[in-house]
Protein backbone atom coordinates (compact mmCIF):
# COMPACT_ATOMS: atom_id res chain seq x y z
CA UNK A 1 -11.22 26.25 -53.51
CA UNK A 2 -13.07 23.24 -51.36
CA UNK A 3 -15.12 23.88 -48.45
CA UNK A 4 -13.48 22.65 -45.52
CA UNK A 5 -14.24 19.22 -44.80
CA UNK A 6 -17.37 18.32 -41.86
CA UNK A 7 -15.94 17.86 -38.85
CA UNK A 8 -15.73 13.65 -38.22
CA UNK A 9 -18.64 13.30 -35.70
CA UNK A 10 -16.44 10.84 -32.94
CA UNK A 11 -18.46 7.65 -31.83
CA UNK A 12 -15.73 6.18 -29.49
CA UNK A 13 -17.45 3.76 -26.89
CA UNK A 14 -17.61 6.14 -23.39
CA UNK A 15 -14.98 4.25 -21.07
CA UNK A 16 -16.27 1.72 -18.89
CA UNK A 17 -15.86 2.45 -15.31
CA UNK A 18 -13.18 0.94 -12.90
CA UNK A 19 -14.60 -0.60 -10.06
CA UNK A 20 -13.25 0.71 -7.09
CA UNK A 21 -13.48 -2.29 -4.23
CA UNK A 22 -13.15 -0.43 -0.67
CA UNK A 23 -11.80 -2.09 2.24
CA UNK A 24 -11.20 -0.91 5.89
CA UNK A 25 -8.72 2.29 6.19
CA UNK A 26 -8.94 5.69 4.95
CA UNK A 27 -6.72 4.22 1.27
CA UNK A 28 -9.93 3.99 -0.64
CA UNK A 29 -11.29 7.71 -0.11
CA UNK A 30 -7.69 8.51 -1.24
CA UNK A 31 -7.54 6.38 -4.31
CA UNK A 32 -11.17 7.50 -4.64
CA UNK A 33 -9.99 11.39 -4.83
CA UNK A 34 -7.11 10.81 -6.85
CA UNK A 35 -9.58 9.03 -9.57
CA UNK A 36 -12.12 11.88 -9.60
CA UNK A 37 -8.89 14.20 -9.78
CA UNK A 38 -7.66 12.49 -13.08
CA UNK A 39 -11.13 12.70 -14.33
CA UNK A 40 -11.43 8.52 -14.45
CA UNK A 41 -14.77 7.24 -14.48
CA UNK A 42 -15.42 4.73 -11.35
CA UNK A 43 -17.75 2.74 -9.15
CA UNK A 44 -17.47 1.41 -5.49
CA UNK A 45 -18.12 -1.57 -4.84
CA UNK A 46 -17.94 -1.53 -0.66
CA UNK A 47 -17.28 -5.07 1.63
CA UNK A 48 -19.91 -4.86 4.32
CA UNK A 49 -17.37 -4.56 7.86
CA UNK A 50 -14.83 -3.32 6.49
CA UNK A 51 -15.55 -0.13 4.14
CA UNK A 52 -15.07 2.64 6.44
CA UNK A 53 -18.78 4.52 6.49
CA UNK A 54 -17.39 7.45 3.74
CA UNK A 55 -17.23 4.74 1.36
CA UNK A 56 -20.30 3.02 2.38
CA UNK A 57 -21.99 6.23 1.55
CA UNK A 58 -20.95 6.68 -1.61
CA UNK A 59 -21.06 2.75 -2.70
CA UNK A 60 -23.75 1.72 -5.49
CA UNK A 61 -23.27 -1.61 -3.49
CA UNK A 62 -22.45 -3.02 -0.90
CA UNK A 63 -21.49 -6.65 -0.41
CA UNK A 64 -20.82 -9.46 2.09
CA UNK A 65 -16.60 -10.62 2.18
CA UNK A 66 -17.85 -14.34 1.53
CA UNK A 67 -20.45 -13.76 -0.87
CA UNK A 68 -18.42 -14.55 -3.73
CA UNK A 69 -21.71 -15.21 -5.92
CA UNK A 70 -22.68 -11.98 -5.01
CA UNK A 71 -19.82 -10.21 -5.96
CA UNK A 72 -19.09 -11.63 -9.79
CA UNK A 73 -23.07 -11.02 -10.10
CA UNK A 74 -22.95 -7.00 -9.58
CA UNK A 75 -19.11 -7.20 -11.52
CA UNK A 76 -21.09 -8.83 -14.42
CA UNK A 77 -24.08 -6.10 -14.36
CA UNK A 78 -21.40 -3.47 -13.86
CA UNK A 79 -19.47 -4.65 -16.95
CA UNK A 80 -15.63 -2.94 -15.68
CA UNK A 81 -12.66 -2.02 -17.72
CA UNK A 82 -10.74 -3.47 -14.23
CA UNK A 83 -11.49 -3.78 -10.69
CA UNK A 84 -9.55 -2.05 -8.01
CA UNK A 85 -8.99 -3.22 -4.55
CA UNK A 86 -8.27 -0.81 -2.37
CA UNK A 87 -8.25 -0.96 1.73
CA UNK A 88 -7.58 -3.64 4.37
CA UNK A 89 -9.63 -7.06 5.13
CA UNK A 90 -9.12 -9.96 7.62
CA UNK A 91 -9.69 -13.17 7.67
CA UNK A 92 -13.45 -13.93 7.56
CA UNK A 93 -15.05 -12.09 11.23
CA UNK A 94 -18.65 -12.23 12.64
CA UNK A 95 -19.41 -8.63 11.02
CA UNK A 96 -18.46 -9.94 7.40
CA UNK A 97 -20.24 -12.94 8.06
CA UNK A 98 -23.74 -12.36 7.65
CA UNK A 99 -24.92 -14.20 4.65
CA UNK A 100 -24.95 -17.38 5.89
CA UNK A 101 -26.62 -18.54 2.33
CA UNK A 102 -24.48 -17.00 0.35
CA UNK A 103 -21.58 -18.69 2.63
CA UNK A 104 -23.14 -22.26 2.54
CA UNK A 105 -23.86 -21.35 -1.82
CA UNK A 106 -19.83 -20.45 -1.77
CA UNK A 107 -18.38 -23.36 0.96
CA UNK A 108 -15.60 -24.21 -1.34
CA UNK A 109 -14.34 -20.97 -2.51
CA UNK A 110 -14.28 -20.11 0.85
CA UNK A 111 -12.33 -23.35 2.34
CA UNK A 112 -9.93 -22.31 -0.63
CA UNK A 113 -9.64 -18.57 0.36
CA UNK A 114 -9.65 -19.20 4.52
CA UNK A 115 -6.94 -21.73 4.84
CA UNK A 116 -4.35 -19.28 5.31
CA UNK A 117 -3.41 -16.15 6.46
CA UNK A 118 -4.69 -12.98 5.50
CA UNK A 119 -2.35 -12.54 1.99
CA UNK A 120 -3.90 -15.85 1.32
CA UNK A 121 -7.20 -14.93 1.47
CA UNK A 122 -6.36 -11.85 -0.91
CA UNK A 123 -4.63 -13.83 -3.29
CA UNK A 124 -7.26 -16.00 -3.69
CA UNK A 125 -9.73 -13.15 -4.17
CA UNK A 126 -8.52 -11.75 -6.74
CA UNK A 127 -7.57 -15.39 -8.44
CA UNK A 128 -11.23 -15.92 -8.56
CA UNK A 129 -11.88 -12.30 -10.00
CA UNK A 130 -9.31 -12.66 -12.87
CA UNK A 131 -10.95 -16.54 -13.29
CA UNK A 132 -14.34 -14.83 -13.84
CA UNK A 133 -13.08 -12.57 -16.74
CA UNK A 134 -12.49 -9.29 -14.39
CA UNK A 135 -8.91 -7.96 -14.93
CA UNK A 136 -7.49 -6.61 -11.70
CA UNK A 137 -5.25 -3.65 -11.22
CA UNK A 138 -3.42 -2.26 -8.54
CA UNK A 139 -3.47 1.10 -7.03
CA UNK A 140 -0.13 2.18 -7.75
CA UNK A 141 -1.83 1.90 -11.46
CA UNK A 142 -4.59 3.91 -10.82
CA UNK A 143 -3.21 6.61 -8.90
CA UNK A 144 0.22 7.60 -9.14
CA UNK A 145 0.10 10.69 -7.43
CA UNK A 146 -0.59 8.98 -4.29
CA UNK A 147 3.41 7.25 -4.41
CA UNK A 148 6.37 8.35 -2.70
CA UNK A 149 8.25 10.87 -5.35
CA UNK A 150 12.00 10.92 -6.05
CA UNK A 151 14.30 12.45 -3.33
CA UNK A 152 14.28 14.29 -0.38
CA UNK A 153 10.26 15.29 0.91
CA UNK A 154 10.11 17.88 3.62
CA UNK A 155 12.91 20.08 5.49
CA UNK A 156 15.39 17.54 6.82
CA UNK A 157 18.10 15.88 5.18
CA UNK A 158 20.07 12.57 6.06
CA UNK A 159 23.64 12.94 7.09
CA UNK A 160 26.35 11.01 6.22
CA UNK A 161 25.69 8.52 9.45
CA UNK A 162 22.16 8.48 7.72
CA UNK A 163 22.99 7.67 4.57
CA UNK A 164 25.68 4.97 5.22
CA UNK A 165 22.08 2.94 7.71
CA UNK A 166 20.39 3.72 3.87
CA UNK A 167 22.41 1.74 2.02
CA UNK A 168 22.85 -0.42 4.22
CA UNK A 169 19.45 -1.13 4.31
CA UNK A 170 18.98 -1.22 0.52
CA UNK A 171 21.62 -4.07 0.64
CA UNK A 172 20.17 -6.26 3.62
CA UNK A 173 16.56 -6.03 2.26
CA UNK A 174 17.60 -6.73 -1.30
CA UNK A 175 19.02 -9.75 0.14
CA UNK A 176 16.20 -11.58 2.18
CA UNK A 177 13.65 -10.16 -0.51
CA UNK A 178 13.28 -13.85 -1.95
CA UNK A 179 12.96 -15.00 1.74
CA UNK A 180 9.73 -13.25 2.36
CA UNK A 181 10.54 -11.75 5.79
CA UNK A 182 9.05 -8.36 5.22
CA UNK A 183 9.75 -4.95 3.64
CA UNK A 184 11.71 -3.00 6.44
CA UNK A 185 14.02 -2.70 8.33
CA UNK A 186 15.40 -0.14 10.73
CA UNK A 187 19.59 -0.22 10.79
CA UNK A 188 22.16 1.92 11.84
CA UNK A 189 25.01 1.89 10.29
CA UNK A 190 25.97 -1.41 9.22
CA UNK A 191 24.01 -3.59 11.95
CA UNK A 192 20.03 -4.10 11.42
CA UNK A 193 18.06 -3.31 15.26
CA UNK A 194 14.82 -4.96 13.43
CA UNK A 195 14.04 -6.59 10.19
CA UNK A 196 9.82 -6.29 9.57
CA UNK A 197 7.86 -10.01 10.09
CA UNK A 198 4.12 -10.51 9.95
CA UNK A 199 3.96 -8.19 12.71
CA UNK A 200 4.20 -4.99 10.08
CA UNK A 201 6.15 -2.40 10.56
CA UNK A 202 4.48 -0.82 13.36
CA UNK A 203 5.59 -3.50 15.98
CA UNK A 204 8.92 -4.13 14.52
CA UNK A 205 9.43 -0.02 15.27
CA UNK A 206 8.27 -0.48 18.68
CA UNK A 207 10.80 -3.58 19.00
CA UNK A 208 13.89 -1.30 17.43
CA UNK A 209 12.49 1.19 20.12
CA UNK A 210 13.93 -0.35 22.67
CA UNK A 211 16.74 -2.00 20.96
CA UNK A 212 18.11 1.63 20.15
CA UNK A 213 18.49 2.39 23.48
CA UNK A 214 21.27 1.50 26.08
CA UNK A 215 21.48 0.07 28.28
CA UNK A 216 18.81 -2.01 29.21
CA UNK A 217 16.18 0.00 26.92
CA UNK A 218 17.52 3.43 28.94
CA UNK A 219 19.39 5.67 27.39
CA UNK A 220 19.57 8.47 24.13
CA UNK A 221 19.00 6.75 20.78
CA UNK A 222 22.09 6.02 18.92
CA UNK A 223 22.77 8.40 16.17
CA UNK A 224 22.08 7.41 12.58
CA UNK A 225 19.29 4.92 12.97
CA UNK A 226 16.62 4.75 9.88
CA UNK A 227 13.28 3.04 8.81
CA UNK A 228 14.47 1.40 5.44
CA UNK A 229 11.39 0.16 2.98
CA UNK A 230 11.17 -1.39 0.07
CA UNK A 231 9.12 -3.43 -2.19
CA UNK A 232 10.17 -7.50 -1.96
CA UNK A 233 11.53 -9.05 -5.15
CA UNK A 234 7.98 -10.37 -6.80
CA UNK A 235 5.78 -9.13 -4.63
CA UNK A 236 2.22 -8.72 -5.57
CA UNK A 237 1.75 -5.21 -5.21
CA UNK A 238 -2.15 -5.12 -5.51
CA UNK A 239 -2.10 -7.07 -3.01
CA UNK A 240 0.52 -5.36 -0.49
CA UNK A 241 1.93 -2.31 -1.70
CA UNK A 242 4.41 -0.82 0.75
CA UNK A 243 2.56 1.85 2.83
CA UNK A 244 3.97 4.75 5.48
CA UNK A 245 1.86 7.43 6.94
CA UNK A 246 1.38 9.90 9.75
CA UNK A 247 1.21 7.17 12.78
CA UNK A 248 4.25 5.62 10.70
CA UNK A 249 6.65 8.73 11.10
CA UNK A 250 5.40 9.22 14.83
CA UNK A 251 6.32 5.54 15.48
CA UNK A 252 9.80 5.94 14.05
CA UNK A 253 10.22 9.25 15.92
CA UNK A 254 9.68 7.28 19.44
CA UNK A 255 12.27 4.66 17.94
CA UNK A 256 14.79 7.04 17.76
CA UNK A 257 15.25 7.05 13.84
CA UNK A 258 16.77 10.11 12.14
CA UNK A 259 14.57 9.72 9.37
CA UNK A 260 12.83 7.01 6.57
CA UNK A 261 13.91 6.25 3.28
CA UNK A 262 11.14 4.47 0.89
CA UNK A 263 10.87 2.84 -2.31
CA UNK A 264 10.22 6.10 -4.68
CA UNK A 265 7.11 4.92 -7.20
CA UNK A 266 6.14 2.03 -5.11
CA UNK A 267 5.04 3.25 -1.96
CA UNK A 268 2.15 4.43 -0.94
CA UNK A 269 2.23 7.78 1.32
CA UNK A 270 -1.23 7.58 3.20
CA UNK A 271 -2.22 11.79 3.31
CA UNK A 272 1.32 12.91 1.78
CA UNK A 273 0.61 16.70 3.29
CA UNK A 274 0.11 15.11 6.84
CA UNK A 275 2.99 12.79 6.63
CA UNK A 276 5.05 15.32 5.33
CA UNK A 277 4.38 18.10 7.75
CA UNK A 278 4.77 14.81 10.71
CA UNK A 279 8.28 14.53 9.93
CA UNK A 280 8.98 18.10 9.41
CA UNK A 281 7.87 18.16 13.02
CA UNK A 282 9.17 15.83 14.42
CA UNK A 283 12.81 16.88 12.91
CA UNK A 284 12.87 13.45 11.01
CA UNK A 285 14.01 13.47 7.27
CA UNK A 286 11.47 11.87 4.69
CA UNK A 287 12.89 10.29 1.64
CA UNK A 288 11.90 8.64 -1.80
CA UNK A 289 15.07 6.34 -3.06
CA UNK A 290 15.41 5.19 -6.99
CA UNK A 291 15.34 1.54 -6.73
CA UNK A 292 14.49 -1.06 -9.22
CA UNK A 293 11.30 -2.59 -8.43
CA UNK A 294 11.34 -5.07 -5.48
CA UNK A 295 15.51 -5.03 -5.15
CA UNK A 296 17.26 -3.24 -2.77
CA UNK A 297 20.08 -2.33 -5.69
CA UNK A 298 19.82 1.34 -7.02
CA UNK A 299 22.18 3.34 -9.62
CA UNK A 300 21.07 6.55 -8.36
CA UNK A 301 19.55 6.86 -4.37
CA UNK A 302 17.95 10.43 -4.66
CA UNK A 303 20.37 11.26 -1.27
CA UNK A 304 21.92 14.48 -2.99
CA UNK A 305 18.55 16.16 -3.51
């Protein structure tokens, strides 16, 4: 009989690193957590006044918005399997601006990425990354467990004046989707009290406020009135992924809505436990509905669970 055979000795590469690229918020210590969790292999690369000081801490770098040099210098060094970005930024400030060489060096990459609004300057961030060789990844890629799941989250359910605001929603979002007017909406029944602008969703629930009470902003909320959000039809989702949390749910409370319903696998739920508990609080039901990605169409809305 033959010996068993060696065991192969494996030489597979070790996996380069993702590089995580923190912003302002509390999104990269999240996306951060949920990396070390899955046991992926990552570096942060932190933009100096906006990386909240957590993330500064633990940064191997940390870089100036504008120094665009700067950046594809310590991405070439680092040598990632993909880069990350994770976290808000603004349009150029005074506390992101304080390489004024590297600014003057970079003049026309940043003409290209300040004429605009802040999406804009995103964009053209991560145009020049993926120009330079870097592929860039979003982080509903990375970390999955940080998305809204499938169905009903929480205690509270939506009843039937609920649902019929739900699908309501689904319908009028799916339909100004190509128009780029935002990703929510708070309805009840079949009239819309506030479709989402540049504002964000936090003013447009402070305008429904109002608007759901009668008359003259006095008055008990209607019943039946929900926050509605969804991915737009070709959105860039590294760039804005649809986002609720905590201050979201207490914000919809004062509006009067009975609940939220979200885009299951495509939005981000900023501390899931917190938000959760929030709207178990706050008697407001917390939803995740099957949707294709940016439509508002869905064979199968997750309202019986």
């Amino acid at each position: 009989m033959s010996a068993n055979p060696a065991p192969v000795e494996r030489t597979d590469p070790e996996p380069a690193a993702l590089v995580l690229v923190a912003g302002a918020g509390r999104l990269p210590e999240l996306v951060a957590a949920s990396l070390e969790r899955s046991g992926r292999p990552f570096r942060v690369l932190a933009i100096r006044g906006f990386a909240e000081r957590a993330m500064r801490a633990r940064a191997e770098a940390t870089v100036d918005l504008l120094d665009i040099a700067g950046i594809l210098a310590i991405l070439r060094a680092w040598g990632p399997v993909s880069v990350v970005p994770a976290g808000g930024v603004s349009r150029p400030n005074p506390a992101a601006i304080l390489n004024a060489a590297a600014a003057l060096r970079n003049r026309e990459a940043l003409k290209a990425l300040s004429d605009g609004g802040d999406d804009r300057l995103l964009r053209g961030a991560l145009s020049l990354l993926e120009e330079n060789g870097h592929a860039v990844v979003g982080v509903h890629e990375v970390a999955p467990d940080l998305l809204s799941p499938l169905g009903a989250m929480g205690r509270h359910r939506p009843d039937e004046a609920a649902r019929e605001s739900i699908a309501q929603g689904q319908a009028l979002l799916g339909a100004l989707s190509p128009y780029d007017v935002g990703q929510a909406a708070v309805l009840v029944g079949q009239r819309a009290l506030a479709v989402e602008g540049p504002e964000g969703t936090d003013r447009m629930l402070a305008r429904a406020r109002t608007l759901a009470r009668r008359p003259l902003g006095y008055g008990s909320p209607q019943a039946g009135i929900v926050l509605v959000k969804l991915a737009k039809v070709g959105q860039d989702l590294r760039v804005d992924l649809p986002a609720i949390g905590p201050r979201t749910v207490a914000n919809a409370a004062a509006a009067g809505c009975a609940g939220l319903a979200v885009q299951a696998g495509f939005t981000l739920i900023i501390d899931r436990p917190a938000t959760i508990a929030a709207a178990d609080r706050m008697g407001l039901f917390l939803i995740g509905l099957a949707t294709e990605a940016g439509t508002g169409s869905s064979a199968k809305t997750g309202l019986s669970v």
